[in-house]
C-alpha atoms as a PDB file:
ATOM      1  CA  UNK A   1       0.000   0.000   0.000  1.00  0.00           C
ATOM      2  CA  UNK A   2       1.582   3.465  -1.067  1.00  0.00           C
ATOM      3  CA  UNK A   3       1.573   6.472   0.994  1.00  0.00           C
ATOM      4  CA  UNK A   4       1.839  10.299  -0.129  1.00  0.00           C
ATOM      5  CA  UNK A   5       2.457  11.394   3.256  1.00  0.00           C
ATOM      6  CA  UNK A   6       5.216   9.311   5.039  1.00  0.00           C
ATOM      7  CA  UNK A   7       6.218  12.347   7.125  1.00  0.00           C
ATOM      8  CA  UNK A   8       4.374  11.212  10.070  1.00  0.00           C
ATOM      9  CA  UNK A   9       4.950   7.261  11.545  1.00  0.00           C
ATOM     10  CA  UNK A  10       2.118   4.955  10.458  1.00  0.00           C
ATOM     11  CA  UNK A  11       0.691   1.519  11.560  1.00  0.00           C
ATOM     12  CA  UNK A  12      -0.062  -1.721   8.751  1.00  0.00           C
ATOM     13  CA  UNK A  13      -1.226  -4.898   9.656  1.00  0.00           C
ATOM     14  CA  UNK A  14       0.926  -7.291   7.285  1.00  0.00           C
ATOM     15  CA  UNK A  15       0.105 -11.046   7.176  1.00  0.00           C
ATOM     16  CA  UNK A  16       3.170 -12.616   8.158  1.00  0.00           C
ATOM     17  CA  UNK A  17       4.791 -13.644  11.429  1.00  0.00           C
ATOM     18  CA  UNK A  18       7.864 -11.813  13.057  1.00  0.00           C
ATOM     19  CA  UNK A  19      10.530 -14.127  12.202  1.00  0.00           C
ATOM     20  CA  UNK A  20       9.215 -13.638   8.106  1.00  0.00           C
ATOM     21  CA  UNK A  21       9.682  -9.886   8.849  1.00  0.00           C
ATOM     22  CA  UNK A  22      13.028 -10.350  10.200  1.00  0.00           C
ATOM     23  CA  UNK A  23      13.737 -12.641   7.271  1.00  0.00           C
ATOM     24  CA  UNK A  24      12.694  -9.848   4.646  1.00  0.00           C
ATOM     25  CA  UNK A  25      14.232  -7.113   6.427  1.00  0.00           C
ATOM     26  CA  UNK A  26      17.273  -7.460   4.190  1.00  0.00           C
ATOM     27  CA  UNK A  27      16.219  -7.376   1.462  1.00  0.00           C
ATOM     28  CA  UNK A  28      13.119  -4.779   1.793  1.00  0.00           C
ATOM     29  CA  UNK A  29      15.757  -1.824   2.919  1.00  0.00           C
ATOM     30  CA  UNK A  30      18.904  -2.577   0.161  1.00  0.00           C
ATOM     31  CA  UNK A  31      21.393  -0.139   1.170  1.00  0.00           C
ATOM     32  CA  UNK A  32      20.390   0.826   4.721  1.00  0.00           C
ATOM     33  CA  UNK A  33      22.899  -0.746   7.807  1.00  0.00           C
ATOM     34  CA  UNK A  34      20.355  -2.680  10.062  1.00  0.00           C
ATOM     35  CA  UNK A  35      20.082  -2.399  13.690  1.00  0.00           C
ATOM     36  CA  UNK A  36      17.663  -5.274  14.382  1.00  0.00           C
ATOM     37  CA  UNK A  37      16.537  -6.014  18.265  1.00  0.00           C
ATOM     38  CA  UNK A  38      13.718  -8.660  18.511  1.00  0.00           C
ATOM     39  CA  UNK A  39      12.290 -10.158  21.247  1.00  0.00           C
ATOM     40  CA  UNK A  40       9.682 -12.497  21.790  1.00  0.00           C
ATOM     41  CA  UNK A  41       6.528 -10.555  21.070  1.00  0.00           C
ATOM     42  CA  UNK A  42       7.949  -8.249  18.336  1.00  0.00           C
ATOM     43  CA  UNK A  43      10.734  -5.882  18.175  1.00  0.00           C
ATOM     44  CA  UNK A  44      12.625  -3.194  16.252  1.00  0.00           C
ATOM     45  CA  UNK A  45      14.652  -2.174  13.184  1.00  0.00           C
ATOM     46  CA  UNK A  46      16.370   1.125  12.840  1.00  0.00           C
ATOM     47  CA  UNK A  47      17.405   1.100   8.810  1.00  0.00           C
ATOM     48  CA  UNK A  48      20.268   3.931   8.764  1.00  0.00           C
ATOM     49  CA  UNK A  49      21.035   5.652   5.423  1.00  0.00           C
ATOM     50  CA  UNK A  50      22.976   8.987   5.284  1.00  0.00           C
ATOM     51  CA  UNK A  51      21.184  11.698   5.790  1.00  0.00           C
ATOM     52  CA  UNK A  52      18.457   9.857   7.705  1.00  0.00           C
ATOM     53  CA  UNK A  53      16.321   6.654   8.893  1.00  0.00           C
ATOM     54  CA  UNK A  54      13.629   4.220   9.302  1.00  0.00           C
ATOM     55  CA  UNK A  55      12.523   3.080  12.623  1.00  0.00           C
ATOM     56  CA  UNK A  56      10.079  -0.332  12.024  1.00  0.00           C
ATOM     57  CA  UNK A  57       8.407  -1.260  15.307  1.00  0.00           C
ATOM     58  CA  UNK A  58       6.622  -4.749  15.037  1.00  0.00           C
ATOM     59  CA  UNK A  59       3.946  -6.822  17.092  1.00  0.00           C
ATOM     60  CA  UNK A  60       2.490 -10.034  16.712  1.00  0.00           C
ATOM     61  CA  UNK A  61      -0.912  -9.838  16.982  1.00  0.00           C
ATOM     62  CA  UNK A  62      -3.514 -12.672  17.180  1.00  0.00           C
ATOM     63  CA  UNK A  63      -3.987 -14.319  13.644  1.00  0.00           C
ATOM     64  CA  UNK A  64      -6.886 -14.535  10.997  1.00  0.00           C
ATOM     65  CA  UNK A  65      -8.862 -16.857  10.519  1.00  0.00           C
ATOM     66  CA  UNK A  66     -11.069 -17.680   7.921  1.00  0.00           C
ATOM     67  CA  UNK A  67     -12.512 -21.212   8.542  1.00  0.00           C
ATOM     68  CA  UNK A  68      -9.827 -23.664   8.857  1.00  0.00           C
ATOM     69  CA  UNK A  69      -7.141 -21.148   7.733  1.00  0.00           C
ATOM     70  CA  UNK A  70      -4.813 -19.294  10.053  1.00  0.00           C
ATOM     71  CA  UNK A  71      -2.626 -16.124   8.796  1.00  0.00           C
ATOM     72  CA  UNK A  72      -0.167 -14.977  11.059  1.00  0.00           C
ATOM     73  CA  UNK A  73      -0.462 -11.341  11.687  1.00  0.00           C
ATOM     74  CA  UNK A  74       1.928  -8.595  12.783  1.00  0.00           C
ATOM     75  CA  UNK A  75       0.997  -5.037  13.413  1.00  0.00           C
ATOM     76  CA  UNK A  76       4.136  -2.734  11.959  1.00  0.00           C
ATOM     77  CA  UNK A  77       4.940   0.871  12.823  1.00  0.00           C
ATOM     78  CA  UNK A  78       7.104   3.037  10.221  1.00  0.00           C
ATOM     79  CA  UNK A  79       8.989   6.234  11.491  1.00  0.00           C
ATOM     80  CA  UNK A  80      10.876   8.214   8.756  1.00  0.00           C
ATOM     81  CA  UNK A  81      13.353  10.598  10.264  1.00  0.00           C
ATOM     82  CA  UNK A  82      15.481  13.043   8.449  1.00  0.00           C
ATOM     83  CA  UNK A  83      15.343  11.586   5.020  1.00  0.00           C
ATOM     84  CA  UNK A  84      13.666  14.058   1.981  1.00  0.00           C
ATOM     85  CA  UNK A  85      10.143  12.917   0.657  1.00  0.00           C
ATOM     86  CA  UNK A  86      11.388  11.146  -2.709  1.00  0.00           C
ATOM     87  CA  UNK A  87      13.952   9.193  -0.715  1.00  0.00           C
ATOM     88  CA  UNK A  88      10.995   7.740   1.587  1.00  0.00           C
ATOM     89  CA  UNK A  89       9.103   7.079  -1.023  1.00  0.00           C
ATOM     90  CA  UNK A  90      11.597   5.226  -3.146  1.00  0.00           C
ATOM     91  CA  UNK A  91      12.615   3.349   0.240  1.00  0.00           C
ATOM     92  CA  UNK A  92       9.160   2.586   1.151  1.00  0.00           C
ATOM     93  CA  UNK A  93       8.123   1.292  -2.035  1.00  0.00           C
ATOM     94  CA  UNK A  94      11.015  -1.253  -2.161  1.00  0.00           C
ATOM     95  CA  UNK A  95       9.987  -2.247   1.162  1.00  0.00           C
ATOM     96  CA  UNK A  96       6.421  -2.930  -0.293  1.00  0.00           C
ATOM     97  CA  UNK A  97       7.694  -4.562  -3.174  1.00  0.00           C
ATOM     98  CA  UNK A  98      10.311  -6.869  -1.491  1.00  0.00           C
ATOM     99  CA  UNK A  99       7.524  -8.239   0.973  1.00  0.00           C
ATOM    100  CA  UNK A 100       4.210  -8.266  -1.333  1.00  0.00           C
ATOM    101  CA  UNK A 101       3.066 -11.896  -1.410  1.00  0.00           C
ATOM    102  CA  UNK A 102       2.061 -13.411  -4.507  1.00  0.00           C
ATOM    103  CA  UNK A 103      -2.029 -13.942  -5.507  1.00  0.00           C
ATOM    104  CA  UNK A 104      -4.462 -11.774  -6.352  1.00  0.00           C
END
């Protein structure tokens, strides 16, 4: 899902459990170094790039169901600090892009 306005922090849902997150988290911010610090119900990634960064704040939260099927859910937070409004854009769409499932 794109934002225009990713000057203030925002919450998604995502389908996916925390250890997928922390699985994608490489290759959803290319260039950034990655201060990762999970615990058991969550945790958080600062993605530092110069001029700026992206704080991700996770949660598990109880799953979906829909009959018989379970989907894992976290609840995300995304911070942007001190990065212009093209670079969060181009950042957050790779991040979008790198953990879109397939269907549809």
């Amino acid at each position: 899902m794109f934002r225009d306005d990713l000057t203030k922090p925002f919450m998604r849902t995502m389908g996916c459990s925390s250890s997928e997150l922390l699985g994608w988290l490489p290759r959803a911010l290319p260039g950034a170094r990655l201060i990762v610090e999970p615990d058991a119900g969550g945790g958080r990634c600062r993605a530092v790039y110069v001029g700026g960064e992206l704080l991700i704040e996770w949660r598990v939260v109880a799953p979906r169901r829909i009959a018989l099927l379970s989907i894992p859910q976290t609840e995300v937070r995304f911070s942007y600090d001190g990065l212009p409004p093209q670079r969060r854009r181009k950042i957050q769409t790779a991040f979008d892009l790198a953990t879109q499932r397939g269907g549809g």
